[in-house]
C-alpha atoms as a PDB file:
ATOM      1  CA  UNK A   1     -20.138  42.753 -25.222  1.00  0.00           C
ATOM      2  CA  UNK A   2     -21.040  42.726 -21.745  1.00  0.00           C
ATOM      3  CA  UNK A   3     -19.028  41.790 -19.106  1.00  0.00           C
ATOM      4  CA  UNK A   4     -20.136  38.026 -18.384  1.00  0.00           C
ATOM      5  CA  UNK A   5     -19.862  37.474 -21.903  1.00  0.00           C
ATOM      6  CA  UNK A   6     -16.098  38.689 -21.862  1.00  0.00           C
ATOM      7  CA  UNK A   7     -15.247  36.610 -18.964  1.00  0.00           C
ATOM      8  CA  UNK A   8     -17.108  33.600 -20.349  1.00  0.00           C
ATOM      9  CA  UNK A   9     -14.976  34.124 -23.738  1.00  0.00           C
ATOM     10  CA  UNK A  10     -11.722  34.766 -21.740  1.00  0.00           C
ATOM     11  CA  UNK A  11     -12.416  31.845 -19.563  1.00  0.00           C
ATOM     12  CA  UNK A  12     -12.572  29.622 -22.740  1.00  0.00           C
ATOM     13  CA  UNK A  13      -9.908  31.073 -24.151  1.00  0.00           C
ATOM     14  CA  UNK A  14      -8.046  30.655 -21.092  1.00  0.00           C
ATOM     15  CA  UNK A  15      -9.086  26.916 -21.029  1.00  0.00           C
ATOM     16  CA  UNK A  16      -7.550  26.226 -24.699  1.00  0.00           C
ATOM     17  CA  UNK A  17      -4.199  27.620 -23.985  1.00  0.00           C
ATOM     18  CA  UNK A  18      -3.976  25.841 -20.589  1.00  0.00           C
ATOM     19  CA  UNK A  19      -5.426  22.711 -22.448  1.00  0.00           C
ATOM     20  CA  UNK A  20      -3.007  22.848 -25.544  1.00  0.00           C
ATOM     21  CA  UNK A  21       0.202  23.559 -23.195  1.00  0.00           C
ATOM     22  CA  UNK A  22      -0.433  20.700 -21.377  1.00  0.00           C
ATOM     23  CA  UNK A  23      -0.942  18.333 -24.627  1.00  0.00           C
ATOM     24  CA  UNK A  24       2.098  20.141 -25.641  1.00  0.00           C
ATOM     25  CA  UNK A  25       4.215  18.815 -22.717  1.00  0.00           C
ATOM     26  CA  UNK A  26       2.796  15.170 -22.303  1.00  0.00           C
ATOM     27  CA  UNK A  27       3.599  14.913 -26.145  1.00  0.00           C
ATOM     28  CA  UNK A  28       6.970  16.322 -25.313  1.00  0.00           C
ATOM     29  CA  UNK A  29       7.544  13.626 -22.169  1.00  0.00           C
ATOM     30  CA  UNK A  30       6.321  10.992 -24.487  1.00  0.00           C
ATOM     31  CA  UNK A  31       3.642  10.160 -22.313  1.00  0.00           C
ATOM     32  CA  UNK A  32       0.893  10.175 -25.248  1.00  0.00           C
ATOM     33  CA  UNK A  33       3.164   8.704 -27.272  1.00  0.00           C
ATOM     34  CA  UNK A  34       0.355   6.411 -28.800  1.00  0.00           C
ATOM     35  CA  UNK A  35       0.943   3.310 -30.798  1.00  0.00           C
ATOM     36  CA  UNK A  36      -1.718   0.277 -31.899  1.00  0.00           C
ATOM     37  CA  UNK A  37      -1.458  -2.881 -33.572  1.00  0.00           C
ATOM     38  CA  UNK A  38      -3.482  -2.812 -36.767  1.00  0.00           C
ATOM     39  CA  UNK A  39      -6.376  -4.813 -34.493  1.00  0.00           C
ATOM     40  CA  UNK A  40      -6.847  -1.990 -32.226  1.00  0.00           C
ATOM     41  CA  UNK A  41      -6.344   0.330 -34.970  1.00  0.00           C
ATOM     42  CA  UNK A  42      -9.311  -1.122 -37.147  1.00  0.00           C
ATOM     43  CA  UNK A  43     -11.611  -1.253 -33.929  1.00  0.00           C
ATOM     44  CA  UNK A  44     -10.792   2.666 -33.368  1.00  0.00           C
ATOM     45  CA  UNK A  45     -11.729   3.662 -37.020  1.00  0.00           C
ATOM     46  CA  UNK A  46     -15.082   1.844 -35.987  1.00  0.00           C
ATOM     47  CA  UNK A  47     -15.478   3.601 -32.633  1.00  0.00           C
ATOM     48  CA  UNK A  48     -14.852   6.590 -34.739  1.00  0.00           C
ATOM     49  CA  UNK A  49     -17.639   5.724 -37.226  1.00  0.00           C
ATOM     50  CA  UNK A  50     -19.988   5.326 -34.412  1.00  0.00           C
ATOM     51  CA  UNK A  51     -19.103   8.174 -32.699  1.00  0.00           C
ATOM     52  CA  UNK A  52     -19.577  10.374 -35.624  1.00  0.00           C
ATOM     53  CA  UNK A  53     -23.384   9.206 -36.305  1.00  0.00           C
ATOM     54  CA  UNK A  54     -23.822   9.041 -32.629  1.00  0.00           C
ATOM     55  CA  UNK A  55     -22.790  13.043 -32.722  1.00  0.00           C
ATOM     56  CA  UNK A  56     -25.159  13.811 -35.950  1.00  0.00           C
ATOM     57  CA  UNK A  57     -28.197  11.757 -34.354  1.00  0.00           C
ATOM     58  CA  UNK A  58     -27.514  13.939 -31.385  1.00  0.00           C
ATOM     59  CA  UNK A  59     -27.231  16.945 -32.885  1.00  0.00           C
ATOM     60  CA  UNK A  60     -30.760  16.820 -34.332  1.00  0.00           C
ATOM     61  CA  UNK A  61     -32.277  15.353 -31.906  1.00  0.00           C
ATOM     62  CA  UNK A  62     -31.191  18.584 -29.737  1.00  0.00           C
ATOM     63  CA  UNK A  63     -31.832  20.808 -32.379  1.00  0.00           C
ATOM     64  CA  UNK A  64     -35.620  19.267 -33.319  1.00  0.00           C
ATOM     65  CA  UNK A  65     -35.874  19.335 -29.536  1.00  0.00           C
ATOM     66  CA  UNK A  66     -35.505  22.689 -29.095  1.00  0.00           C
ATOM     67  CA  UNK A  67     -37.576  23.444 -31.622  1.00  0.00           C
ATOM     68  CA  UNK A  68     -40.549  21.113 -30.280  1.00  0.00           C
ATOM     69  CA  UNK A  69     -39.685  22.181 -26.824  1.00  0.00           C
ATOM     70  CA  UNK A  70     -38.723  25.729 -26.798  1.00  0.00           C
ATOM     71  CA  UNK A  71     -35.135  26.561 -25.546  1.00  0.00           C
ATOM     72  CA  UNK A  72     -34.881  24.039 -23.156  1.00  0.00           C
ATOM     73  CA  UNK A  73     -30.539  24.724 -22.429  1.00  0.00           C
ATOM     74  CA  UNK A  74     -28.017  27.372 -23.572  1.00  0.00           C
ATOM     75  CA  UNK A  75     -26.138  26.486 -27.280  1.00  0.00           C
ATOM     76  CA  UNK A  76     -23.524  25.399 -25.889  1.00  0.00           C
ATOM     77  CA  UNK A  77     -25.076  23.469 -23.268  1.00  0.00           C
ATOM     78  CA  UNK A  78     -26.683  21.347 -25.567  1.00  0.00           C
ATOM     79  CA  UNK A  79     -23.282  20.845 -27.999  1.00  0.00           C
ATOM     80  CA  UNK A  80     -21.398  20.286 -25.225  1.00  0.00           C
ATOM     81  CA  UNK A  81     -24.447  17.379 -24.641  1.00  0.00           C
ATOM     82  CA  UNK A  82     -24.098  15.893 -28.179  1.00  0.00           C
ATOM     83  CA  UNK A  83     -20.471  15.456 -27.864  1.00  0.00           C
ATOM     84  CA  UNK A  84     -20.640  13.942 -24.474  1.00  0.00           C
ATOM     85  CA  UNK A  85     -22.592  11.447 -25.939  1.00  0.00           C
ATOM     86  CA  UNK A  86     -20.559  10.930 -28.933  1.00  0.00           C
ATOM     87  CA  UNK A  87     -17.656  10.022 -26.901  1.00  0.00           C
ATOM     88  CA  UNK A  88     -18.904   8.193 -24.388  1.00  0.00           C
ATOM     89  CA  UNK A  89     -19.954   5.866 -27.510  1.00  0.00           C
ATOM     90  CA  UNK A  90     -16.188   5.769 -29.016  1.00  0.00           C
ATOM     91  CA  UNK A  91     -14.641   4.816 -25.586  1.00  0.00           C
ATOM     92  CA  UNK A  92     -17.224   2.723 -24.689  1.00  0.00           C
ATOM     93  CA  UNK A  93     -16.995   0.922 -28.402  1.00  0.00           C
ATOM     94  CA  UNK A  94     -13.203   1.171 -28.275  1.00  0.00           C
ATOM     95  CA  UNK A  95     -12.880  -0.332 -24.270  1.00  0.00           C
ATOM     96  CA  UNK A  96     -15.400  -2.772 -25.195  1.00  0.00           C
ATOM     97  CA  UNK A  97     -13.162  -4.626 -28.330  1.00  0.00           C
ATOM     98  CA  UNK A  98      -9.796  -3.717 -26.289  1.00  0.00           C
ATOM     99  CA  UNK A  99      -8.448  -0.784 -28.530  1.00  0.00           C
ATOM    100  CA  UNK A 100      -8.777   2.679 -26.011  1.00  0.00           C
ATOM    101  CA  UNK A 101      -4.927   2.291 -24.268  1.00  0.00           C
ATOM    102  CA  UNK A 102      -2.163   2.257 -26.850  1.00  0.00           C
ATOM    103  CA  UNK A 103       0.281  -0.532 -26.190  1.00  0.00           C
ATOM    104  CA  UNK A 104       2.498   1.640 -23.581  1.00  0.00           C
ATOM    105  CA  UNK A 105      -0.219   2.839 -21.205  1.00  0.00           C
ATOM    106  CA  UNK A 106      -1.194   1.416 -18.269  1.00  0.00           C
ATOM    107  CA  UNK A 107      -4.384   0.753 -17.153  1.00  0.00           C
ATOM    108  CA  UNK A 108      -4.505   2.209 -13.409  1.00  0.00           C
ATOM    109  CA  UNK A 109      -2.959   5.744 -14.504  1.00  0.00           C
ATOM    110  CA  UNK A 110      -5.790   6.033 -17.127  1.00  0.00           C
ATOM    111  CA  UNK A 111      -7.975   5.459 -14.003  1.00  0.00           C
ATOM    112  CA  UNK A 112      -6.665   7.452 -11.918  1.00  0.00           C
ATOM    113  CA  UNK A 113      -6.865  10.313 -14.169  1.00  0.00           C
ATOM    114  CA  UNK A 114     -10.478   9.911 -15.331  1.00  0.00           C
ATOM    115  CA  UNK A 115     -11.046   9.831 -11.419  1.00  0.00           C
ATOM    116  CA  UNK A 116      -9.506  12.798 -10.713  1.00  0.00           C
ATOM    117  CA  UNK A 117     -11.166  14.164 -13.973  1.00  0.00           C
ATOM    118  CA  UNK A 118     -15.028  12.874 -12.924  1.00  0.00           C
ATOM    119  CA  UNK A 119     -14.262  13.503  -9.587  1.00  0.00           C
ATOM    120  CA  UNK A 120     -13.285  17.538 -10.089  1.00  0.00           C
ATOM    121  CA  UNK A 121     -15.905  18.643 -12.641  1.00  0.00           C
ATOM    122  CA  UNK A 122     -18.748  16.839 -10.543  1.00  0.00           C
ATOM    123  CA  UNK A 123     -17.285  18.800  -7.559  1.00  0.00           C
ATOM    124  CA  UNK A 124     -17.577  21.861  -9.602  1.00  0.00           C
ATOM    125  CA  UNK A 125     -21.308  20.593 -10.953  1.00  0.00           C
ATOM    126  CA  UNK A 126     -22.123  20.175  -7.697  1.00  0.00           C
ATOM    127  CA  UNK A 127     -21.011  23.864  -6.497  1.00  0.00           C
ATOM    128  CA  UNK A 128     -22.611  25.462  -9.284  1.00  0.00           C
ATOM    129  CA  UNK A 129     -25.901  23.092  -8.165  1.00  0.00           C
ATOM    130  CA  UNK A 130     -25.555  24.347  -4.504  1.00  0.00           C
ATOM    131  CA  UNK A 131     -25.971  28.037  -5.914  1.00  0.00           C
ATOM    132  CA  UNK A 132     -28.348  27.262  -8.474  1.00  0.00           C
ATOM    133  CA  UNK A 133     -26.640  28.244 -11.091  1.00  0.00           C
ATOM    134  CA  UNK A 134     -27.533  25.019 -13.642  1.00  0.00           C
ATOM    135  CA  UNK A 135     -30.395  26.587 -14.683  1.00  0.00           C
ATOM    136  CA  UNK A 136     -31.679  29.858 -15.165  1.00  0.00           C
ATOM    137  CA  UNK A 137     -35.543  30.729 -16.100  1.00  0.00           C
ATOM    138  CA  UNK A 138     -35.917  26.847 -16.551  1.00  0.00           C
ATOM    139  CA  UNK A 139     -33.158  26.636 -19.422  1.00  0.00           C
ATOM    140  CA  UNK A 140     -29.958  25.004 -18.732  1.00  0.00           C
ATOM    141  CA  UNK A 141     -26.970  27.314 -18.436  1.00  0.00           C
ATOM    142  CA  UNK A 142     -23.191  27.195 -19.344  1.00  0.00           C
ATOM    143  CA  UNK A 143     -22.637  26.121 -15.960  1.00  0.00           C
ATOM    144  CA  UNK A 144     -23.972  22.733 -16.464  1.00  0.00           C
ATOM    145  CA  UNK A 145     -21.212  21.730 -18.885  1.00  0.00           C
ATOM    146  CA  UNK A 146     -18.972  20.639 -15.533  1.00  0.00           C
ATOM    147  CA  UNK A 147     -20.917  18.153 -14.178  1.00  0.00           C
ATOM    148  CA  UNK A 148     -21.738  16.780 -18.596  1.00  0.00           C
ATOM    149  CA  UNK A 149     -18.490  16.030 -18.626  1.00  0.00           C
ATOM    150  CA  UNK A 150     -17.851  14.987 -15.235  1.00  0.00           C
ATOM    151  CA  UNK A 151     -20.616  12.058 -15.701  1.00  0.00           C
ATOM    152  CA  UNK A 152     -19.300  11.280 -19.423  1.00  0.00           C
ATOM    153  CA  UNK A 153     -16.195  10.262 -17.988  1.00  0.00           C
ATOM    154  CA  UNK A 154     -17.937   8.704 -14.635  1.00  0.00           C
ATOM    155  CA  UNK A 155     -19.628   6.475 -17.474  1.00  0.00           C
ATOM    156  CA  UNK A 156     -16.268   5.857 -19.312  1.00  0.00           C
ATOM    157  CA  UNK A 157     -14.707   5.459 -16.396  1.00  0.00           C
ATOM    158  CA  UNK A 158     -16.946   3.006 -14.850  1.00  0.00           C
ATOM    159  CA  UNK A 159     -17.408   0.714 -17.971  1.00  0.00           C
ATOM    160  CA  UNK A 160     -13.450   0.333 -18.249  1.00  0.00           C
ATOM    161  CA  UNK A 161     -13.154  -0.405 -14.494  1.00  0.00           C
ATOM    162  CA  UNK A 162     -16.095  -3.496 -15.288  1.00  0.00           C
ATOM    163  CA  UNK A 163     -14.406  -4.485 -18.301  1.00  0.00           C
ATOM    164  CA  UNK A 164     -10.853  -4.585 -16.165  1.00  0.00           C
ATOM    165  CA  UNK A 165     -12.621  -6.830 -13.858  1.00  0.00           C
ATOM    166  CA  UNK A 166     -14.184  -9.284 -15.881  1.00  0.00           C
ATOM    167  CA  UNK A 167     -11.095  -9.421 -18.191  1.00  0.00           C
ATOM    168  CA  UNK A 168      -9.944 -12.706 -18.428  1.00  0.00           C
ATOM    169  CA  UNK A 169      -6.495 -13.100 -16.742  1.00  0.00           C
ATOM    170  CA  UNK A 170      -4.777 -15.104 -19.323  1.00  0.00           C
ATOM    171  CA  UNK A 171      -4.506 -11.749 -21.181  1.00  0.00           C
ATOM    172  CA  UNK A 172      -2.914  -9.797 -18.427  1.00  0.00           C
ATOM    173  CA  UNK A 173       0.095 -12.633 -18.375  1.00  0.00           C
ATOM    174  CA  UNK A 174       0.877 -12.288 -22.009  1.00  0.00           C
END
């Protein structure tokens, strides 16, 4: 193994633990301390559903791509893709019939945070673009997988803002 391939797989790896701690501590704090009514919780299993078949239909449609194509972006480039998709369809789904905040969150720190999210992996997209790293020989790189995610949540974030908005304010009084 070469050495950008070690870094790459120690930078993941790095990524997981620093990912899992921190679930490990907002668990602890209670903060994702996530409960639904049975409404919300049948809407979820729905978003679910369509995010599932939204991740299959992806998932061919990359893979018959790259064989039509030609390698077009990096493995997992394109699965990182796919699952972008996938979820922006289950929050979208789930934001759209008023199941994607459990009972005790509130609305402007789930905003906030898929702001600062967005807002920090398009900066880093947007470094990597400055240095042309995206894309290498004309195939998209690892390096593009910062600014896939950043616009996923931009989109999530963006249709739950509009959704906020055009909410009808008898439901914020109950």
């Amino acid at each position: 193994m070469d050495n950008y391939h070690a870094g790459l797989a120690l930078g993941i790896l790095v990524g997981v633990i620093a990912a899992s701690g921190l679930l490990a501590f907002l668990f602890k704090k209670k903060v994702l301390d996530c409960h639904f009514d049975e409404r919300q919780e049948r809407a979820r299993g729905k978003a679910f559903q369509y995010g599932f078949f939204t991740l299959l239909i992806a998932s061919y449609v990359y893979a018959v791509s790259d064989e039509v194509f030609g390698r077009w972006c990096e493995v997992l480039t394109g699965v990182t893709l796919c699952i972008a998709v996938s979820m922006c369809v289950f929050s979208v789904t789930c934001i759209l019939k008023d199941a994607y905040l459990s009972l005790r969150e509130k609305p402007r720190q789930v905003m906030t945070m898929f702001a600062l999210l967005s807002a920090l992996n398009l900066g880093v997209g947007v470094m990597q673009g400055l240095h042309g790293d995206l894309m290498e020989d004309g195939v998209l790189t690892i390096r593009a997988v910062n600014p896939i995610i950043g616009a996923a949540i931009l989109v999530i974030l963006i249709v739950y803002i509009v959704n906020y908005l055009l909410r009808p304010r008898d439901e914020e009084a109950e």
